[in-house]
N, C-alpha and C. Protein backbone atom coordinates (compact mmCIF):
# COMPACT_ATOMS: atom_id res chain seq x y z
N UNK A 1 0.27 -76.16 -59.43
CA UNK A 1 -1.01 -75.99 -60.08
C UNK A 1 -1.58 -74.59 -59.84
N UNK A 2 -1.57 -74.24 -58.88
CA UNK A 2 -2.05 -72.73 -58.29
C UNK A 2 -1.02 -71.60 -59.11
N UNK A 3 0.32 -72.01 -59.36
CA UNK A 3 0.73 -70.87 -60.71
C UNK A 3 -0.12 -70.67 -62.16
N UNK A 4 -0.33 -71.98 -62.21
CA UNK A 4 -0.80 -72.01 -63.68
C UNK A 4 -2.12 -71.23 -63.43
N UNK A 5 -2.80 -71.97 -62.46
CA UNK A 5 -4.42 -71.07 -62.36
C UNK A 5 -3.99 -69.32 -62.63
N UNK A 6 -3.26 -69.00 -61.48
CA UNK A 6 -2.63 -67.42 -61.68
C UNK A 6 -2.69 -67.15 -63.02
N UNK A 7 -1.52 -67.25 -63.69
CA UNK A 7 -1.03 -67.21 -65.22
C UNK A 7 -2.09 -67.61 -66.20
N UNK A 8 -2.98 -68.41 -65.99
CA UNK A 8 -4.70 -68.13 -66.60
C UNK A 8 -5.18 -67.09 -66.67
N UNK A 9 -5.69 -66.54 -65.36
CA UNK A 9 -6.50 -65.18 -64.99
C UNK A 9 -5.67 -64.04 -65.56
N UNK A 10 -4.40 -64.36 -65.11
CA UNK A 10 -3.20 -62.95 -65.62
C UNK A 10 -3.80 -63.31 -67.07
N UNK A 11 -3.78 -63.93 -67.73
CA UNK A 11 -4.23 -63.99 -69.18
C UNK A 11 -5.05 -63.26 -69.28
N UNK A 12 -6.36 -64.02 -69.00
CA UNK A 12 -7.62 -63.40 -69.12
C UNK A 12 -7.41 -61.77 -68.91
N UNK A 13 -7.10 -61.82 -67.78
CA UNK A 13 -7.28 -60.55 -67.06
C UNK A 13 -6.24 -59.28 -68.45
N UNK A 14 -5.50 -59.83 -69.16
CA UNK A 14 -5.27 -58.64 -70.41
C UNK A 14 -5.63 -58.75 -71.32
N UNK A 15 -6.25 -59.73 -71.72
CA UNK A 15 -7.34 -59.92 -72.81
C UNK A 15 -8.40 -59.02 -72.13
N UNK A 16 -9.23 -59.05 -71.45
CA UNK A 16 -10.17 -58.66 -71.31
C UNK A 16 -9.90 -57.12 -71.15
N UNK A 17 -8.57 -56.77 -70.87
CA UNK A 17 -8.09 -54.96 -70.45
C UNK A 17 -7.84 -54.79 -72.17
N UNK A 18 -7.74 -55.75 -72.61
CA UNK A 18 -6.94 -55.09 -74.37
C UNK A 18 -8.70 -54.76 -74.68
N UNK A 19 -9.92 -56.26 -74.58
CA UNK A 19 -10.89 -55.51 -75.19
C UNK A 19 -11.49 -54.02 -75.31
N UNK A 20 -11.48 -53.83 -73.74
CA UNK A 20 -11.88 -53.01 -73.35
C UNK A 20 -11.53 -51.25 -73.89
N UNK A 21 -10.26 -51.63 -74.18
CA UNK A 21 -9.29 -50.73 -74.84
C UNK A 21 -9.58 -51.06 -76.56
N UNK A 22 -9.59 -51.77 -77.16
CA UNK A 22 -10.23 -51.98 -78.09
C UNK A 22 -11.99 -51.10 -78.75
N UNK A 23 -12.39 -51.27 -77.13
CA UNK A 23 -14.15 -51.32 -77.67
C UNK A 23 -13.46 -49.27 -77.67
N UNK A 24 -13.09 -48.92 -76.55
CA UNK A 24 -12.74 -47.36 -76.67
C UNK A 24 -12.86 -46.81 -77.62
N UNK A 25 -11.70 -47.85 -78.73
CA UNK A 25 -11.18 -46.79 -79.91
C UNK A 25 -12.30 -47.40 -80.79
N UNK A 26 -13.14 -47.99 -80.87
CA UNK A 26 -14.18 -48.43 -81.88
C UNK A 26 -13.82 -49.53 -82.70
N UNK A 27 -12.89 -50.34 -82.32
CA UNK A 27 -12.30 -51.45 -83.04
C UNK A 27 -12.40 -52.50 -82.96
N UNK A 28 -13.53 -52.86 -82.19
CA UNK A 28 -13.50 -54.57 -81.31
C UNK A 28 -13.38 -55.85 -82.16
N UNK A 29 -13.92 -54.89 -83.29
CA UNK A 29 -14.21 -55.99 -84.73
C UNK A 29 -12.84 -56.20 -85.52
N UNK A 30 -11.79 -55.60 -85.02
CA UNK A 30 -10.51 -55.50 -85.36
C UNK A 30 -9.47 -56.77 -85.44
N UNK A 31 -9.11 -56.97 -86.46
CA UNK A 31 -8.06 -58.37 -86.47
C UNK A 31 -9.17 -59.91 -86.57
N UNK A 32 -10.27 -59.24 -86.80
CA UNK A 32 -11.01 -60.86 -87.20
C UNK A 32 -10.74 -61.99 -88.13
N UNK A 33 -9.82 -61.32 -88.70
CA UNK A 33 -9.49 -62.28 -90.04
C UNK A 33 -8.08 -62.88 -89.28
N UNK A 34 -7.86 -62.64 -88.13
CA UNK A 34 -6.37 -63.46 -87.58
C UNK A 34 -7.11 -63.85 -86.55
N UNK A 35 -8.13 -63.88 -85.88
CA UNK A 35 -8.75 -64.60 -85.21
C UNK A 35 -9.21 -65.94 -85.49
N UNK A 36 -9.57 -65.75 -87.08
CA UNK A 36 -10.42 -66.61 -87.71
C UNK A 36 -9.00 -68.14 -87.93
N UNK A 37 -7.69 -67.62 -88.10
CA UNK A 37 -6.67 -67.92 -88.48
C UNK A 37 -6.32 -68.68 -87.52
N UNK A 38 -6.42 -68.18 -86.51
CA UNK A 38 -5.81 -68.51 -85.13
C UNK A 38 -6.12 -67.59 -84.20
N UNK A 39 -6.85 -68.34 -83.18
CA UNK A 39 -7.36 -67.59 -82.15
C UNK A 39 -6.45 -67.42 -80.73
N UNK A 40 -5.35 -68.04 -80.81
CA UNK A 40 -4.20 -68.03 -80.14
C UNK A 40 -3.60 -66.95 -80.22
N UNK A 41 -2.87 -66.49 -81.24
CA UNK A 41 -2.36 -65.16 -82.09
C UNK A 41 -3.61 -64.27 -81.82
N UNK A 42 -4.48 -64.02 -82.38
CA UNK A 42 -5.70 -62.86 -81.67
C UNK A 42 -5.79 -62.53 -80.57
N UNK A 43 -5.77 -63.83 -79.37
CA UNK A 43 -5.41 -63.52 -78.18
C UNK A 43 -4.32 -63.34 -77.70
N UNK A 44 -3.42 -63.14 -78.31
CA UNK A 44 -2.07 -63.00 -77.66
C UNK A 44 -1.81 -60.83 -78.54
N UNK A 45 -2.65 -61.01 -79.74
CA UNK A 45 -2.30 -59.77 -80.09
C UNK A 45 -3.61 -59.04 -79.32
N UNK A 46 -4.64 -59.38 -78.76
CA UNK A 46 -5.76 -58.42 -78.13
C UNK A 46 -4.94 -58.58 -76.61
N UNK A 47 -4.41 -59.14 -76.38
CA UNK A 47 -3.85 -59.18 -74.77
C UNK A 47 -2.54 -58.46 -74.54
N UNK A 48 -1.35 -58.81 -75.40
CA UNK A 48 -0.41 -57.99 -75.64
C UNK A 48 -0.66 -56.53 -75.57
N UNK A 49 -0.82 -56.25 -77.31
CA UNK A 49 -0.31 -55.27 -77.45
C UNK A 49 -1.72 -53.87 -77.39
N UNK A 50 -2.94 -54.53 -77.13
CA UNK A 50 -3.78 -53.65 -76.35
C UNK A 50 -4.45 -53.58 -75.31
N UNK A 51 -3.64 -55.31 -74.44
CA UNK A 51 -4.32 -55.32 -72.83
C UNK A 51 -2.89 -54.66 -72.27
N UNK A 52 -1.50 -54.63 -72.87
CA UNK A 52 -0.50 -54.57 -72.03
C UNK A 52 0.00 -53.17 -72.66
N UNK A 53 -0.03 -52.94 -73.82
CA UNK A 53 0.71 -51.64 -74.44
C UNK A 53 -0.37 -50.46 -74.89
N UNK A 54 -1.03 -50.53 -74.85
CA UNK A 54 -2.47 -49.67 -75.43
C UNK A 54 -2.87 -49.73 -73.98
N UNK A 55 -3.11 -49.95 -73.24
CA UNK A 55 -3.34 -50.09 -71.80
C UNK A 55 -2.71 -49.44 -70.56
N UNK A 56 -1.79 -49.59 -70.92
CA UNK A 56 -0.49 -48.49 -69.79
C UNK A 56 -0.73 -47.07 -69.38
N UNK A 57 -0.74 -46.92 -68.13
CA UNK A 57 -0.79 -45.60 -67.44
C UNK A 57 0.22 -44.97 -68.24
N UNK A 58 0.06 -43.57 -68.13
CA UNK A 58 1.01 -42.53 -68.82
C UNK A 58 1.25 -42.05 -69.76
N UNK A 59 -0.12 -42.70 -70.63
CA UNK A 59 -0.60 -41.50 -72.23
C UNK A 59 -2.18 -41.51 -71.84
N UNK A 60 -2.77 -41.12 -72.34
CA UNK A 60 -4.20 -40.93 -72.67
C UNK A 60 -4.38 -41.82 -73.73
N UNK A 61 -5.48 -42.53 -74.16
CA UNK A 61 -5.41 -43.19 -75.32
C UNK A 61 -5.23 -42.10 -76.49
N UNK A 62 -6.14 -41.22 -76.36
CA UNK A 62 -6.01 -40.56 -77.84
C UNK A 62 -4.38 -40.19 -78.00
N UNK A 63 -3.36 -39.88 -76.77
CA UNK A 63 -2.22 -39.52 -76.80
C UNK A 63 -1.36 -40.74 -77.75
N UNK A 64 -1.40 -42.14 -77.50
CA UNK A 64 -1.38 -43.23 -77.73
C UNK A 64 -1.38 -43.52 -79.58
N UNK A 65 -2.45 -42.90 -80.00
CA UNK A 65 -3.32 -43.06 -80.68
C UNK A 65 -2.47 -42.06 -81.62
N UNK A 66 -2.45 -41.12 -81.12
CA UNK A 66 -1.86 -40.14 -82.09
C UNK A 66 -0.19 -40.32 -82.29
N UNK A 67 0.65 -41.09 -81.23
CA UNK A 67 1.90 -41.12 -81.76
C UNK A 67 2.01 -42.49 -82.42
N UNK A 68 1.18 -43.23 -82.69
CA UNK A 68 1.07 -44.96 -83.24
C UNK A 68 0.54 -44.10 -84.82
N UNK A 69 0.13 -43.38 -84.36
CA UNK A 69 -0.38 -42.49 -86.19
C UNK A 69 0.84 -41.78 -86.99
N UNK A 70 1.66 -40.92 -86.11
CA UNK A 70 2.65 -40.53 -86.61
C UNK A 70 3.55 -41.47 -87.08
N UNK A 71 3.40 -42.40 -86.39
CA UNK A 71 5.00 -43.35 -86.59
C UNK A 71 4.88 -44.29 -87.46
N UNK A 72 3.45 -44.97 -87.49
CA UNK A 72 2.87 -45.42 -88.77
C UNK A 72 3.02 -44.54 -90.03
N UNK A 73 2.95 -43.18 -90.25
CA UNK A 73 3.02 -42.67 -91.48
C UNK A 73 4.55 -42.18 -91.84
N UNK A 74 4.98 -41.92 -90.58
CA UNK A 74 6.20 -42.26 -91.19
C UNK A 74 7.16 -43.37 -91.26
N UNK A 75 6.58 -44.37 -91.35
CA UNK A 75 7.33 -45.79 -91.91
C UNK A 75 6.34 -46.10 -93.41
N UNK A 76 5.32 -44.87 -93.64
CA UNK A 76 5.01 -45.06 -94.96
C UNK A 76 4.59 -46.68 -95.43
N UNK A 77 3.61 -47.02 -94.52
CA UNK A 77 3.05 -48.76 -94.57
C UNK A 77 2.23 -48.58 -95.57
N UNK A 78 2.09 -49.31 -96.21
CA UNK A 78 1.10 -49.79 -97.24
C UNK A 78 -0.37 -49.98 -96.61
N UNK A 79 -0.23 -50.67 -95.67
CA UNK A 79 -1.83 -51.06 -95.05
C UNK A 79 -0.98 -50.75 -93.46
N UNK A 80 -2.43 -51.01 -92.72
CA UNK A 80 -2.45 -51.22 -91.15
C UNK A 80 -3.19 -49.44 -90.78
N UNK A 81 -2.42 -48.66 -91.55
CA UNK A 81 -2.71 -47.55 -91.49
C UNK A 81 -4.33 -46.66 -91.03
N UNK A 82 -5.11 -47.39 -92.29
CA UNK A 82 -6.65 -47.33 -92.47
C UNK A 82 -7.10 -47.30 -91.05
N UNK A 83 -7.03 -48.29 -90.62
CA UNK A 83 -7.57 -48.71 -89.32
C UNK A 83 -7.48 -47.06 -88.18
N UNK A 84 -6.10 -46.85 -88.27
CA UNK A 84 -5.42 -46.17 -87.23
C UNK A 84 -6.07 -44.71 -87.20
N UNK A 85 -6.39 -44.78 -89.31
CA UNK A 85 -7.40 -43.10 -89.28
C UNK A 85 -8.64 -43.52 -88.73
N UNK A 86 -9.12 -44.50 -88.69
CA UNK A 86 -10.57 -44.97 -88.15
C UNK A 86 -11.09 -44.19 -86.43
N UNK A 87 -9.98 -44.61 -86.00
CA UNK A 87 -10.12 -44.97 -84.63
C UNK A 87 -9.41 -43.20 -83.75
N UNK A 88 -8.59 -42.71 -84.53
CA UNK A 88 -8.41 -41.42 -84.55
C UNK A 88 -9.62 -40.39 -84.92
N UNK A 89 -10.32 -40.75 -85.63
CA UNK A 89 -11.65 -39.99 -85.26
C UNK A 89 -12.46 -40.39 -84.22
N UNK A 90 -12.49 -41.80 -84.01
CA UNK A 90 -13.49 -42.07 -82.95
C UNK A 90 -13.20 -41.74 -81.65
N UNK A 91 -11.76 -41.29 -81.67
CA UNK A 91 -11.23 -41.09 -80.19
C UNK A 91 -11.42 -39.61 -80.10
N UNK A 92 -11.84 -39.07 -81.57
CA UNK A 92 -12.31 -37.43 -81.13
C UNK A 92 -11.18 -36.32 -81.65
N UNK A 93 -10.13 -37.11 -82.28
CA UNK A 93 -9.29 -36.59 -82.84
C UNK A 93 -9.56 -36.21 -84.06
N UNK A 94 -9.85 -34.61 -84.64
CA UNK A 94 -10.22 -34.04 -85.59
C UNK A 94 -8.99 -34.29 -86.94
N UNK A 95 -10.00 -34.22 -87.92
CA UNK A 95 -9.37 -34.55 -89.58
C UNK A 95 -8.17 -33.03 -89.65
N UNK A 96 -8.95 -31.54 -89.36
CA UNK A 96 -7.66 -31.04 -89.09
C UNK A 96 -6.36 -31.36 -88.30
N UNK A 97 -6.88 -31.90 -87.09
CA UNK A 97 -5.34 -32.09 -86.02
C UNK A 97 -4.75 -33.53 -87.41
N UNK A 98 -5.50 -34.53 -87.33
CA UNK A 98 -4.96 -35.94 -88.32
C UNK A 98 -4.12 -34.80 -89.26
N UNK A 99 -4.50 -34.32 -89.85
CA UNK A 99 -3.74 -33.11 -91.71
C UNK A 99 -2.37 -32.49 -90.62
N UNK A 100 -2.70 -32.09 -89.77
CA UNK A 100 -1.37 -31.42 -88.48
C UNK A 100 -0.45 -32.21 -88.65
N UNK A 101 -0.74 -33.73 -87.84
CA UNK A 101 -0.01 -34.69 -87.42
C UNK A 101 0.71 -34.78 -89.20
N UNK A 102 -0.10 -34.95 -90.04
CA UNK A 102 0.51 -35.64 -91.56
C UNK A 102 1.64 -34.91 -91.98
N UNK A 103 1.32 -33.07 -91.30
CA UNK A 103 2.50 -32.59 -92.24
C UNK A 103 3.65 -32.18 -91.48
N UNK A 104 3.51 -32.20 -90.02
CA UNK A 104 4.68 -32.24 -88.95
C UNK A 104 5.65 -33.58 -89.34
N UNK A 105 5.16 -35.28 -89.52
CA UNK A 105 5.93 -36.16 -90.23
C UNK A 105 6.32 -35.79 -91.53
N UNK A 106 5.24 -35.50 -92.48
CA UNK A 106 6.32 -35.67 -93.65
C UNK A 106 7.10 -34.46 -93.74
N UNK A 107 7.06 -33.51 -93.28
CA UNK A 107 8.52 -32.61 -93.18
C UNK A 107 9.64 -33.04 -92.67
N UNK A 108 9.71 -34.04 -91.81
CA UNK A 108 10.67 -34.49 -91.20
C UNK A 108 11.12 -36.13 -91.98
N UNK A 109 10.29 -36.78 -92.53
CA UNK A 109 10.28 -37.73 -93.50
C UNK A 109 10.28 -38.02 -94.83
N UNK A 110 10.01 -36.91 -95.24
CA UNK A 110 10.21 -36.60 -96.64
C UNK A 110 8.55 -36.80 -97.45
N UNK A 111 8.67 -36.03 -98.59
CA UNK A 111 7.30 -35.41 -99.25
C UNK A 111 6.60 -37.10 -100.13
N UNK A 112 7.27 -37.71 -100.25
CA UNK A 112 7.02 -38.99 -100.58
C UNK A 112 5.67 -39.94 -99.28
N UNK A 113 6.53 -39.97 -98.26
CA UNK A 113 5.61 -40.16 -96.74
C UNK A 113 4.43 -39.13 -96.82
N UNK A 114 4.38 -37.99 -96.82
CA UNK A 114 3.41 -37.52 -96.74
C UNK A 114 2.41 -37.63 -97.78
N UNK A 115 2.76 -37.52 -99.05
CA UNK A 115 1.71 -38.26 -100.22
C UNK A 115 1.19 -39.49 -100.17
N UNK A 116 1.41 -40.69 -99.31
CA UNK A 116 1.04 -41.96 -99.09
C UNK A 116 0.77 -41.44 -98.29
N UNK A 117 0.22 -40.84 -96.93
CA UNK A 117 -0.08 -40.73 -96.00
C UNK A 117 -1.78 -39.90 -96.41
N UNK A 118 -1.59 -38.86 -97.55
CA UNK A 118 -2.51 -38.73 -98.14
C UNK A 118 -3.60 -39.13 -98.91
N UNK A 119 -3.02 -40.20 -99.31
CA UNK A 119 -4.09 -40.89 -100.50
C UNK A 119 -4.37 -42.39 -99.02
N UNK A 120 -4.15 -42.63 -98.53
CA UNK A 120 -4.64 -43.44 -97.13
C UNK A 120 -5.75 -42.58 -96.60
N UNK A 121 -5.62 -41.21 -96.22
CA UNK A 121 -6.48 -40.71 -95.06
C UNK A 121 -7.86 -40.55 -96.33
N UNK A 122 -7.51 -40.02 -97.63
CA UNK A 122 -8.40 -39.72 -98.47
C UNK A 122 -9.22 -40.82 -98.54
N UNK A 123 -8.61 -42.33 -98.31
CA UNK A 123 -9.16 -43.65 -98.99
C UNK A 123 -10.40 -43.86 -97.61
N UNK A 124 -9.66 -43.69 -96.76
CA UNK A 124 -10.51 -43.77 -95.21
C UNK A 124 -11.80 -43.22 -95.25
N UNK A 125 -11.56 -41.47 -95.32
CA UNK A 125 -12.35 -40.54 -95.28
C UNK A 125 -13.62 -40.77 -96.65
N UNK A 126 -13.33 -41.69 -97.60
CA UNK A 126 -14.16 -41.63 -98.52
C UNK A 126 -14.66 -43.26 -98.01
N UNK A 127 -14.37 -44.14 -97.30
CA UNK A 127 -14.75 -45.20 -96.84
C UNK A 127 -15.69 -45.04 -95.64
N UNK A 128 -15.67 -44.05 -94.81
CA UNK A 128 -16.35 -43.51 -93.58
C UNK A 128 -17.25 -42.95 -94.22
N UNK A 129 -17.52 -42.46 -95.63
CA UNK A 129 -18.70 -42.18 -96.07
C UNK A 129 -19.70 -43.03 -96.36
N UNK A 130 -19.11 -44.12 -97.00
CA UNK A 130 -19.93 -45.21 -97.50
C UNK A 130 -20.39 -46.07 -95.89
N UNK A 131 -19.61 -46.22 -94.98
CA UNK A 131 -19.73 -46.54 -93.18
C UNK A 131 -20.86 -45.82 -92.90
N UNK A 132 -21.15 -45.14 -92.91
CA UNK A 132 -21.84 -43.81 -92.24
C UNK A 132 -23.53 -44.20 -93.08
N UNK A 133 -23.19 -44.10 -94.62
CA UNK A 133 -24.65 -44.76 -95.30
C UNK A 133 -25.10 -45.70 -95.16
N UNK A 134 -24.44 -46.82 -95.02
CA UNK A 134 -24.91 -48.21 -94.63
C UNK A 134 -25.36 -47.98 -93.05
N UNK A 135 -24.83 -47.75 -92.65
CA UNK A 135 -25.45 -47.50 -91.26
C UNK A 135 -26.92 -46.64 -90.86
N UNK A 136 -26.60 -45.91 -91.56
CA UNK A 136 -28.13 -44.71 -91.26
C UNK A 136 -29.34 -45.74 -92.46
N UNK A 137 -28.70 -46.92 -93.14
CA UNK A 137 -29.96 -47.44 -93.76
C UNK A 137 -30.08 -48.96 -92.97
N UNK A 138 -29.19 -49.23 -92.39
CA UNK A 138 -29.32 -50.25 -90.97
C UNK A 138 -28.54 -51.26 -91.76
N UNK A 139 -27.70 -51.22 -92.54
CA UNK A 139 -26.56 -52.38 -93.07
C UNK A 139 -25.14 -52.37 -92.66
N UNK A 140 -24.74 -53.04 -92.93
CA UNK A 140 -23.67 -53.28 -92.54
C UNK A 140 -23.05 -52.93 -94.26
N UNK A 141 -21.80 -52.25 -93.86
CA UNK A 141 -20.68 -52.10 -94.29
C UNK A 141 -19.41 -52.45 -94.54
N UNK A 142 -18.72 -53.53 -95.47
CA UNK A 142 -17.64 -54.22 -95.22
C UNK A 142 -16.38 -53.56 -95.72
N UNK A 143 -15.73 -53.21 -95.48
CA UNK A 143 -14.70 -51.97 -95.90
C UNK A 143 -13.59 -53.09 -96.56
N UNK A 144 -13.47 -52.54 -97.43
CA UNK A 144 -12.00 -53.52 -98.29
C UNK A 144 -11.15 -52.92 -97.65
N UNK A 145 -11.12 -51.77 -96.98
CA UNK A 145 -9.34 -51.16 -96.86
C UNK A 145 -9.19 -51.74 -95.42
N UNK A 146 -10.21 -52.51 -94.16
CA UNK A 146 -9.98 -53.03 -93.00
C UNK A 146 -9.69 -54.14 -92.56
């Protein structure tokens, strides 16, 4: 019985390191629609892969942040992406360094990757506008691309 209690808290205890790592990059509100789905899976993806992998000594988050950006654009995803320009500004990572990162991949991935990688950051950057108005008029903002 005293394992299982352990293996509880060990739970908790990376859920609560993924939030935390979560609230950082400005995302807490992140994956609600798989929460809503299953809150098992939410907790296993807020505990995983940002209490245990987003969490790990030996990057900086923004370091983190910026090679989960590269590697995302160059697998040229359709979605997931949005998010990743979100949270790359909030971590302080400038729209020039983001345009850096875009054209160091698609030289190495081809000019195709980098044009989807473009019309994403454009879709973001024009979505953080409409973020930004709702906010300074005290509304909330529901982003289709999140």
């Amino acid at each position: 019985m005293a394992k299982r209690k352990t293996a509880r808290r060990d739970y908790k205890d990376r859920f609560e390191r993924g939030m935390r790592v979560l609230k950082r990059m400005g995302r807490q509100n992140l994956m609600l629609n798989q929460k809503a789905l299953s809150p098992e899976m939410y907790e296993m993806s807020v505990g995983h892969l940002f209490g245990d992998v987003w969490g790990r000594p030996g990057l900086s988050l923004r370091d983190r942040q910026l090679v989960t950006l590269a590697a995302n654009i160059a697998m040229a995803r359709p979605t997931g992406n949005h998010s990743h320009y979100l949270s790359s500004m909030h971590l302080g990572i400038t729209k020039r360094e983001i345009i850096e990162v875009m054209i160091q991949v698609g030289h190495y991935t081809g000019w195709p990757t980098l044009s989807n990688s473009v019309r994403q950051f454009t879709e973001i950057l024009e979505e953080k506008k409409k973020m930004d108005r709702a906010k300074k008029l005290g509304k909330t903002y529901h982003s289709r691309l999140l």
